[in-house]
Protein backbone atom coordinates (compact mmCIF):
# COMPACT_ATOMS: atom_id res chain seq x y z
CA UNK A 1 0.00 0.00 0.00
CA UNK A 2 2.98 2.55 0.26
CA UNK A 3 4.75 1.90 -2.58
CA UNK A 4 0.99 2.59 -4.52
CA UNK A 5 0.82 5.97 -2.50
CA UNK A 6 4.67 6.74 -2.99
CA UNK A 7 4.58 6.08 -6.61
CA UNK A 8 0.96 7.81 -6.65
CA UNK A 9 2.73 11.01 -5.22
CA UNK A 10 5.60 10.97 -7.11
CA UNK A 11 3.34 10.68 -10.70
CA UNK A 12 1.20 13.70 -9.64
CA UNK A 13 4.18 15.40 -8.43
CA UNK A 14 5.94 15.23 -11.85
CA UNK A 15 3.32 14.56 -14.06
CA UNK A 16 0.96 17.11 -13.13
CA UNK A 17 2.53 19.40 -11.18
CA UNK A 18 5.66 19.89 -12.79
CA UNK A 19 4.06 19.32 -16.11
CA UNK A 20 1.11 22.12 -15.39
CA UNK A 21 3.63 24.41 -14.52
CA UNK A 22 5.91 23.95 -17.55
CA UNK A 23 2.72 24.67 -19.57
CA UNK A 24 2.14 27.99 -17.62
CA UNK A 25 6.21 28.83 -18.05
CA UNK A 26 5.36 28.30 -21.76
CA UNK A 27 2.55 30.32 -22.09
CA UNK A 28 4.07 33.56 -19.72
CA UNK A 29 6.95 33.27 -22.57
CA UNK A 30 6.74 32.19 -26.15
CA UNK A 31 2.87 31.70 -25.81
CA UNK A 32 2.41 35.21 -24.95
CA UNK A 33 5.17 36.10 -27.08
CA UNK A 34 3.71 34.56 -30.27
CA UNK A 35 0.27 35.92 -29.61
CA UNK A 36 1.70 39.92 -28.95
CA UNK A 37 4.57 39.48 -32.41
CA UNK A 38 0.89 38.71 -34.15
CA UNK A 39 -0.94 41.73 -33.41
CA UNK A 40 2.08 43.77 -33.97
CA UNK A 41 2.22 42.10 -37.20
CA UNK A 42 -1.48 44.03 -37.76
CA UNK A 43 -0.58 47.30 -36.16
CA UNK A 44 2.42 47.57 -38.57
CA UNK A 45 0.18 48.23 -41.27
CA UNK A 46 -0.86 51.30 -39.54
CA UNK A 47 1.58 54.01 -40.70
CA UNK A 48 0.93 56.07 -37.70
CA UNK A 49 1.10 52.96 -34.97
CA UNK A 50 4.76 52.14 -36.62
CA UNK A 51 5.92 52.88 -33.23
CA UNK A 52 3.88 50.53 -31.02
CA UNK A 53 4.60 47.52 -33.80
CA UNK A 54 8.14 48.06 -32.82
CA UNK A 55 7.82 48.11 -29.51
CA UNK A 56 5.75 45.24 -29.38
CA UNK A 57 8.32 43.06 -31.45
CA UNK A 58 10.33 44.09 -28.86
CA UNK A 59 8.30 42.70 -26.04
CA UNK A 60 7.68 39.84 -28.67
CA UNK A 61 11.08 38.67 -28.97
CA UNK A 62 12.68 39.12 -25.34
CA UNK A 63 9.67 36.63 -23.86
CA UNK A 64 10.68 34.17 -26.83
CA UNK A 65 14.27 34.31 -25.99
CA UNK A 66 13.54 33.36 -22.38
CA UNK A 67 11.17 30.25 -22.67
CA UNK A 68 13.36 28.04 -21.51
CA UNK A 69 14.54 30.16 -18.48
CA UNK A 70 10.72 30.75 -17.59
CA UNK A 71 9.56 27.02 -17.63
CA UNK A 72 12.74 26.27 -15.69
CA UNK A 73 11.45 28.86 -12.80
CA UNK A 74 7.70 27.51 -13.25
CA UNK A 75 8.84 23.87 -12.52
CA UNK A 76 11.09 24.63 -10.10
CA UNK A 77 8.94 26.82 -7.75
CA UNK A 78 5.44 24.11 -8.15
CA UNK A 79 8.42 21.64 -6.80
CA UNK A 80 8.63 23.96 -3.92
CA UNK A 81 12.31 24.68 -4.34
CA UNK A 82 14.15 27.09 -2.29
CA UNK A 83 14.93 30.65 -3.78
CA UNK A 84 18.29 29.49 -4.89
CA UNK A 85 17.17 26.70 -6.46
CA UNK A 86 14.91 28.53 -8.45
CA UNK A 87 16.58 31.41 -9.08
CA UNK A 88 19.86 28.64 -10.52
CA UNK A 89 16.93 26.92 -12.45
CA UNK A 90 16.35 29.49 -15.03
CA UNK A 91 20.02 29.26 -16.13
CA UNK A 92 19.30 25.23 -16.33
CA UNK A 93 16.41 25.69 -18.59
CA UNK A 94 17.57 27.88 -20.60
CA UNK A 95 20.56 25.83 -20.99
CA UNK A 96 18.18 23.00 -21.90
CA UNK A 97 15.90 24.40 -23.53
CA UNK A 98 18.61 24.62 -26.68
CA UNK A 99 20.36 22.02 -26.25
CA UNK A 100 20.32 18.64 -28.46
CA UNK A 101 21.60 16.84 -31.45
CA UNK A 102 22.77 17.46 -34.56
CA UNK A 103 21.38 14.91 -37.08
CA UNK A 104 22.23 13.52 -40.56
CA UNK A 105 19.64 15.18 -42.64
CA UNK A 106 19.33 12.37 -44.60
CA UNK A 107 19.96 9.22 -42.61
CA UNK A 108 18.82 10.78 -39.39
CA UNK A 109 21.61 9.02 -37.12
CA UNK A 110 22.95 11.77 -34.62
CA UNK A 111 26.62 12.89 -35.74
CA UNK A 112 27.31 15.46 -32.35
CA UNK A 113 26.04 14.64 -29.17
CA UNK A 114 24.92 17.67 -27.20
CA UNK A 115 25.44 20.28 -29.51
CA UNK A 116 23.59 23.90 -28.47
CA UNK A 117 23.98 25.37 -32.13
CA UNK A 118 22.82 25.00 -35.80
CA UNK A 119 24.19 22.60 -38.10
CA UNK A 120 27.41 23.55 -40.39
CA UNK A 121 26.64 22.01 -43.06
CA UNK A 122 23.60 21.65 -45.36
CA UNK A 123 23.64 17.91 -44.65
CA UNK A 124 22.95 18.53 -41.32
CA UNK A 125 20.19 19.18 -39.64
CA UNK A 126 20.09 20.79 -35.80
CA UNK A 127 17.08 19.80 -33.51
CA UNK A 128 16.48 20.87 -29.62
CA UNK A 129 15.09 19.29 -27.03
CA UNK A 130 13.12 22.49 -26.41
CA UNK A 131 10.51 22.06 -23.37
CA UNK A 132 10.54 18.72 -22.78
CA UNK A 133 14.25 18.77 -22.41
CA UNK A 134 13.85 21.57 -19.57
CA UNK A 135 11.15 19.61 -18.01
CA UNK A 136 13.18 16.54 -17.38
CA UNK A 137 16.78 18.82 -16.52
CA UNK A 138 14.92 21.27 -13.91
CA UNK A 139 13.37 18.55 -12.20
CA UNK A 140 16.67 16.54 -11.79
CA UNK A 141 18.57 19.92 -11.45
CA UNK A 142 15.86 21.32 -8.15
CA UNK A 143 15.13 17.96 -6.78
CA UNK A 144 19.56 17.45 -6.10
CA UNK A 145 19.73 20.80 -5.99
CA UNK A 146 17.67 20.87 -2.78
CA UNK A 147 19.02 18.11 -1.18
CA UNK A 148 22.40 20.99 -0.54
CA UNK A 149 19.91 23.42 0.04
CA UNK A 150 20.14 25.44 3.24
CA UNK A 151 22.58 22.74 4.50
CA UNK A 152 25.70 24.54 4.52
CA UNK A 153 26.79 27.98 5.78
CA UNK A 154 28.30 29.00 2.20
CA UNK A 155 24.85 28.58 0.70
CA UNK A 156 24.83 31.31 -1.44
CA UNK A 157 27.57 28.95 -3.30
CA UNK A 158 27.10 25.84 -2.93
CA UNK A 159 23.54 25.66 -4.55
CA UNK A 160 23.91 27.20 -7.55
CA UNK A 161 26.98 25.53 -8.16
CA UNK A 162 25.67 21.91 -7.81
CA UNK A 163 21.95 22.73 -9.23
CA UNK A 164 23.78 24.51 -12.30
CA UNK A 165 26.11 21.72 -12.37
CA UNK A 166 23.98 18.54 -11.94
CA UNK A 167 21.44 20.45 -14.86
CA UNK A 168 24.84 20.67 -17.28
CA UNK A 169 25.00 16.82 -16.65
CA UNK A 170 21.55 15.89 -16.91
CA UNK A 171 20.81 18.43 -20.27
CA UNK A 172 23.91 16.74 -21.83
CA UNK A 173 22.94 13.42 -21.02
CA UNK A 174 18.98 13.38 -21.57
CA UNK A 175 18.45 16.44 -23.85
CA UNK A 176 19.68 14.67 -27.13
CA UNK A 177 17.97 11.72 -26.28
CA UNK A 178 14.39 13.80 -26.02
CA UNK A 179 15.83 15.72 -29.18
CA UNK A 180 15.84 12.22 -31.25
CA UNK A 181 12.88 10.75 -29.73
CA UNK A 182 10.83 14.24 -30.34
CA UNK A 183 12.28 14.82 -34.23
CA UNK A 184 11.11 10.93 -34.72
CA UNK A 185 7.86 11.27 -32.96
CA UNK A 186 7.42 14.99 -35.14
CA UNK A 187 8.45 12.91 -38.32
CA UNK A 188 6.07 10.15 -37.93
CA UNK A 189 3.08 12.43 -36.86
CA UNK A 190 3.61 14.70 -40.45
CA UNK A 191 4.13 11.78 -42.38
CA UNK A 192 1.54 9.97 -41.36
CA UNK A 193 -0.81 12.96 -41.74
CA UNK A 194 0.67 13.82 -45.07
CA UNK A 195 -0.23 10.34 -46.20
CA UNK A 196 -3.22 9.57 -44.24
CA UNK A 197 -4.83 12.93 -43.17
CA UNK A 198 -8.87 11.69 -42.83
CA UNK A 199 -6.87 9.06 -40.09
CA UNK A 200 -4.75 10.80 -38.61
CA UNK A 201 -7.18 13.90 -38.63
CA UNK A 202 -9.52 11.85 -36.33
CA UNK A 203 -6.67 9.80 -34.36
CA UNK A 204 -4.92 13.13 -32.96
CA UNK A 205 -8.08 15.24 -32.20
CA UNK A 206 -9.27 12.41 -30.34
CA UNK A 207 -6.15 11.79 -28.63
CA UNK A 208 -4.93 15.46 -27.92
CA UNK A 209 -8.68 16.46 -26.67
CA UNK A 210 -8.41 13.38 -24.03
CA UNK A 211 -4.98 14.53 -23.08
CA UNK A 212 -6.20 17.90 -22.34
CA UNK A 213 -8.74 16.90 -20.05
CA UNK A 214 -6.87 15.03 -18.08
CA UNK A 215 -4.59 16.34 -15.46
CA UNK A 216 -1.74 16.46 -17.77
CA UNK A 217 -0.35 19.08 -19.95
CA UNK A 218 -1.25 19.37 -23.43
CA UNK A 219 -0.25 22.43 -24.28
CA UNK A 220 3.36 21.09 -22.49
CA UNK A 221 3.17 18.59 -25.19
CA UNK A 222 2.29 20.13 -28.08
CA UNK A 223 5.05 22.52 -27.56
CA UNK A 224 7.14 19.59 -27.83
CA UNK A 225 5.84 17.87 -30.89
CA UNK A 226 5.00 21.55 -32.81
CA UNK A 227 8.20 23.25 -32.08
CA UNK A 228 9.66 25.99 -34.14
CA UNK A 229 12.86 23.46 -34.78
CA UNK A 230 10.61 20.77 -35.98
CA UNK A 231 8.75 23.56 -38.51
CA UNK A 232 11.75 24.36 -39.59
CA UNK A 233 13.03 20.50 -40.42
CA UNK A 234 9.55 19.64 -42.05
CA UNK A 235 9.61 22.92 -43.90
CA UNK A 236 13.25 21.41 -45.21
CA UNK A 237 11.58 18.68 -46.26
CA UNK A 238 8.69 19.95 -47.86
CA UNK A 239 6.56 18.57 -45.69
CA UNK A 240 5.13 22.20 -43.48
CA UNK A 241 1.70 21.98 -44.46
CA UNK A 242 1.36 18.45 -43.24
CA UNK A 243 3.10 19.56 -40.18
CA UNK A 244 0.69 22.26 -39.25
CA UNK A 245 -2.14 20.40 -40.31
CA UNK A 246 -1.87 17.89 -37.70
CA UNK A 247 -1.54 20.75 -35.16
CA UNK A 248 -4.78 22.00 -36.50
CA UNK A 249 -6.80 18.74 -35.88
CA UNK A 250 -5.16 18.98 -32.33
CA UNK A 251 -7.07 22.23 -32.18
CA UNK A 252 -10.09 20.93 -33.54
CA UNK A 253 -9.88 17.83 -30.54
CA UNK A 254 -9.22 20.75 -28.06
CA UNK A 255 -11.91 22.73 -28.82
CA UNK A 256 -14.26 20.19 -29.10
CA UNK A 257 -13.78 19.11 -25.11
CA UNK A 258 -13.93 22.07 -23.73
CA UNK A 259 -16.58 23.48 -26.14
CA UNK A 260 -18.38 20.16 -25.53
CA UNK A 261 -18.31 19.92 -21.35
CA UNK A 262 -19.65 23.61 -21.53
CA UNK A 263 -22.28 23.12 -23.59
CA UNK A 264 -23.79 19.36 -22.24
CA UNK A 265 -23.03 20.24 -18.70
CA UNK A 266 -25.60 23.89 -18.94
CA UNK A 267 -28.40 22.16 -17.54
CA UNK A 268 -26.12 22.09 -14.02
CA UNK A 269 -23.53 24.72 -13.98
CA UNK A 270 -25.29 27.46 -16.50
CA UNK A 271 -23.42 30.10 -17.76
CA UNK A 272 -20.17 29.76 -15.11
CA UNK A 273 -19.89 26.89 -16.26
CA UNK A 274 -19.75 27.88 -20.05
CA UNK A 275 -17.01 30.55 -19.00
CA UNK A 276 -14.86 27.81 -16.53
CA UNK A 277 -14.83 25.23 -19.08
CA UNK A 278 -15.35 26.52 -22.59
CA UNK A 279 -12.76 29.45 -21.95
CA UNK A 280 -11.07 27.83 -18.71
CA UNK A 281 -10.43 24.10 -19.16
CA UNK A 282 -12.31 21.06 -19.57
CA UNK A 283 -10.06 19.44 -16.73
CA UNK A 284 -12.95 20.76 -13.96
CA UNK A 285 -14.85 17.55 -15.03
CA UNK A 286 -12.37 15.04 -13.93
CA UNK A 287 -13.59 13.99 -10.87
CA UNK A 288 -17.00 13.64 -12.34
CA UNK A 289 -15.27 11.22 -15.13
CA UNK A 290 -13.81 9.46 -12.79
CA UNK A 291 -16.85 9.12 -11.15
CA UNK A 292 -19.09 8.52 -14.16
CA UNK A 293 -16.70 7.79 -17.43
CA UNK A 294 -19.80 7.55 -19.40
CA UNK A 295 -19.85 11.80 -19.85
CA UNK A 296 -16.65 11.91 -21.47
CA UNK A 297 -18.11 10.08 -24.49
CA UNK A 298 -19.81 13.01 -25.96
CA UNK A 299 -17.21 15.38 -25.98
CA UNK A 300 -14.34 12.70 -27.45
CA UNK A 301 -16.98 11.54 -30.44
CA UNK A 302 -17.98 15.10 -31.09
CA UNK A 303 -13.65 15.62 -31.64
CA UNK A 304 -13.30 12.23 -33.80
CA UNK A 305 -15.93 14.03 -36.11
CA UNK A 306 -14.03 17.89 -35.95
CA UNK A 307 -10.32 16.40 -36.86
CA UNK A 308 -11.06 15.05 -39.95
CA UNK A 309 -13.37 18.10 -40.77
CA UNK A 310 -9.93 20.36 -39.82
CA UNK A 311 -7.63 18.08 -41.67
CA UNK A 312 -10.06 17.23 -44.87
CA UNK A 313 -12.67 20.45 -45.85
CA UNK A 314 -10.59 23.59 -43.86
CA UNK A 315 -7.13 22.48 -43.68
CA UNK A 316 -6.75 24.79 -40.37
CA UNK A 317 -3.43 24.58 -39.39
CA UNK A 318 -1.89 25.32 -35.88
CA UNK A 319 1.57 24.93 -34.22
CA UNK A 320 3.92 25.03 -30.89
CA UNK A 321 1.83 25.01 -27.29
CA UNK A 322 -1.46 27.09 -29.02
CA UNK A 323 -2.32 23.35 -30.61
CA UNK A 324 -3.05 21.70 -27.25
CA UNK A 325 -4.58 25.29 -25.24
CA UNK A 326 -7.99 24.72 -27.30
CA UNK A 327 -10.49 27.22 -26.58
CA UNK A 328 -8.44 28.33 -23.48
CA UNK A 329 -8.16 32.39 -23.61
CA UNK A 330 -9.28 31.55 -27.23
CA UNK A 331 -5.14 30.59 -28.08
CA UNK A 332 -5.77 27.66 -29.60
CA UNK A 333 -8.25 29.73 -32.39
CA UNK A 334 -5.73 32.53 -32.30
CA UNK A 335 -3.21 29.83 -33.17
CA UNK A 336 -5.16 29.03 -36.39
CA UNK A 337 -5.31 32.59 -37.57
CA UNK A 338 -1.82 33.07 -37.32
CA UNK A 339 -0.80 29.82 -38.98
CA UNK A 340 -3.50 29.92 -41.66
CA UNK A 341 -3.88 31.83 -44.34
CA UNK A 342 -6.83 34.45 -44.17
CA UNK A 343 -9.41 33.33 -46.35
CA UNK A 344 -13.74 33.26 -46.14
CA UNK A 345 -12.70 29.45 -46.06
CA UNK A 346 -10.55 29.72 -42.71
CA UNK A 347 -12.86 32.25 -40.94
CA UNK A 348 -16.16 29.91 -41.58
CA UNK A 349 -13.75 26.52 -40.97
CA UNK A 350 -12.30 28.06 -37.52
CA UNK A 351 -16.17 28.89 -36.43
CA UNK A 352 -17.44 25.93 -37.52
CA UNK A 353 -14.91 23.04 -36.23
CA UNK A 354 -13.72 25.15 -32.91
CA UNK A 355 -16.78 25.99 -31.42
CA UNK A 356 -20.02 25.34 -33.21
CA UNK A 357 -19.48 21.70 -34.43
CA UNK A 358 -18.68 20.64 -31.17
CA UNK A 359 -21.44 22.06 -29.68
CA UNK A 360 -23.80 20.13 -32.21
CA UNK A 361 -22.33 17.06 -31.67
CA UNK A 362 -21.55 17.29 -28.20
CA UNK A 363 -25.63 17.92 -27.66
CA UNK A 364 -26.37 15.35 -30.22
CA UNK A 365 -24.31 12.71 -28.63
CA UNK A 366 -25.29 13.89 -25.01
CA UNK A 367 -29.28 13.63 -25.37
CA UNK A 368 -29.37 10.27 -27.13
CA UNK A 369 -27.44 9.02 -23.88
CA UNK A 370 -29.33 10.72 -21.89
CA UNK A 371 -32.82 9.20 -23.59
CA UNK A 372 -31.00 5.92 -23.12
CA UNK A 373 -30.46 6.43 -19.76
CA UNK A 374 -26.54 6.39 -19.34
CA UNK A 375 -26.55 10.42 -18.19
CA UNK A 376 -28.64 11.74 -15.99
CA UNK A 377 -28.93 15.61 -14.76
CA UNK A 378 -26.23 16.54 -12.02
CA UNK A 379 -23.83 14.21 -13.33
CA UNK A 380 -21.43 17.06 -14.30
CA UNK A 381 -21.98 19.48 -11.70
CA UNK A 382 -19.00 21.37 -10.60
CA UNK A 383 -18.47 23.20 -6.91
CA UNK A 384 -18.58 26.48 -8.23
């Protein structure tokens, strides 16, 4: 019975905390970054606002730059490090955050272990571990890191040196690792949706739109799988479109839980619950799921439907973490317009598949199970 509660600790401790933390790090830097370098992409093309389009690049760029640094504080401070853990956790993630492989463009084997810059050669190809690299550094970096904490009286020394040194070890050991599994796991994902996009279309909107609601970080991972690095390698490759096509039918499966849960759930939590979940997060229903699976159905068919419809009639497309946020502070749509090219076609596809499909099906879905008798009212009530 210990070892269940240990290892239960231990999984919600890294898996959720640390994970839901690396997701907010994310967002408070590239995220937010991405979404402000868009606007000022508009506002440039007001003569007059030339001023605020620069200074908003500015802003724009300098929370890019520091992504790594900022998910290394998040995850380090939800661990409950001390200050000087922390504070030596930002240089860890940043160091992590760009550092990887650098791969045979055309066999894929790794030629330099650990390497932190771009390829020399146009045979090569350079790809980070990027977030999920930090993730896995930080959290060996804080957890040794605090195990010196506080425990010496030349502190202010001691842990920073071995929390900056242990995350040296563990970023050169693990990060080119993550970097080969992630450029694999991008690879397969963009070909498969290249070749199979009805499929796959259905496959990841089902998958990602589960992953959200859970108490894991999807957002986390699709920062991983959607990273600029990987753009960059499929764009090499010719294979972009498929790339960000996949990230739109993670959209679609986003949208289409949290749209859903809002919308089949009215008859108990009303309008809060329309806000909390269809711009909040789906993940408020868990411990109903858990309680009554049966209520996740609607939501997860209503996505297998929206993928395809993404993938096959709109072609939406969608990278880096605004693929898994869904309709969460409306990124995941904001994603979309800044991936997709403006047409009538994208602005009735994005209305369609990320919030009004969903709700159809969702209701569709719900009532027949409810007229069957597998639902019944206050099954998804939330303490509000």
């Amino acid at each position: 019975m210990k070892v269940k509660e240990t290892l239960k600790k231990y999984l919600k401790r890294y898996f959720v905390d640390a994970m839901g933390a690396m997701a907010l790090g994310l967002f408070a830097s590239l995220l937010i970054g991405t979404i402000i370098g868009t606007v000022a992409g508009y506002v440039a093309k007001v003569d007059s606002l030339a001023w605020l389009a620069s200074s908003m690049n500015m802003i724009a760029s300098a929370a890019k730059k520091v992504a790594g640094a900022a998910i290394g504080v998040a995850i380090a401070h939800k661990l409950g490090a001390h200050p000087l853990v922390i504070f030596s956790a930002a240089a860890v993630g940043h160091l992590a955050n760009g550092m990887g492989a650098i791969f045979n463009a055309e066999t894929g084997a790794i030629i330099k272990w650990g390497a932190s810059g771009a390829a020399s050669t146009a045979t090569e190809t350079f790809y980070s571990a990027g977030p999920a690299g930090v993730f896995f550094a930080v959290i060996i970096a804080a957890e040794i890191g605090m195990l010196v904490s506080k425990k010496t009286k030349v502190d202010i020394l001691v842990t920073p040196l071995v929390t900056l040194t242990v995350g040296f070890i563990a970023s050169f050991a693990f990060c080119p690792a993550i970097a080969y599994l992630m450029y694999y796991l991008g690879m397969f994902i963009t070909v498969a949706t290249a070749w199979a996009p009805l499929v796959m279309g259905i496959i990841l909107s089902v998958v990602m739109g589960v992953i959200l609601t859970l108490p894991i970080s999807s957002a986390a991972i699709c920062g991983v799988i959607f990273s600029p690095s990987m753009q960059v390698l499929m764009a090499e490759k010719g294979l972009e479109e498929a790339f960000l096509l996949a990230g739109g039918a993670c959209v679609a499966g986003c949208c289409a839980q949290m749209v859903g849960f809002a919308v089949v759930s009215f008859r108990e939590n009303k309008w809060g619950g329309i806000v909390s979940q269809g711009l909040g997060t789906s993940m408020l229903q868990m411990g109903n799921i858990v309680k009554k699976p049966i209520i996740w159905l609607a939501p997860t068919l209503a996505s297998a439907i929206t993928g395809p419809i993404s993938t096959m009639i709109f072609k939406l497309k969608c990278s880096g973490i605004s693929a898994g946020m869904g309709t969460c502070g409306m990124v995941g749509p904001i994603g979309v317009i800044t991936s997709t090219e403006w047409t009538p076609m994208m602005w009735v596809g994005l209305l369609l598949v990320c919030i009004v499909l969903p709700a159809i099906f969702s209701i569709a879905f719900n009532e027949l199970f409810r007229k069957l008798g597998w639902i019944k009212t206050g099954d998804m009530q939330l303490e509000m």
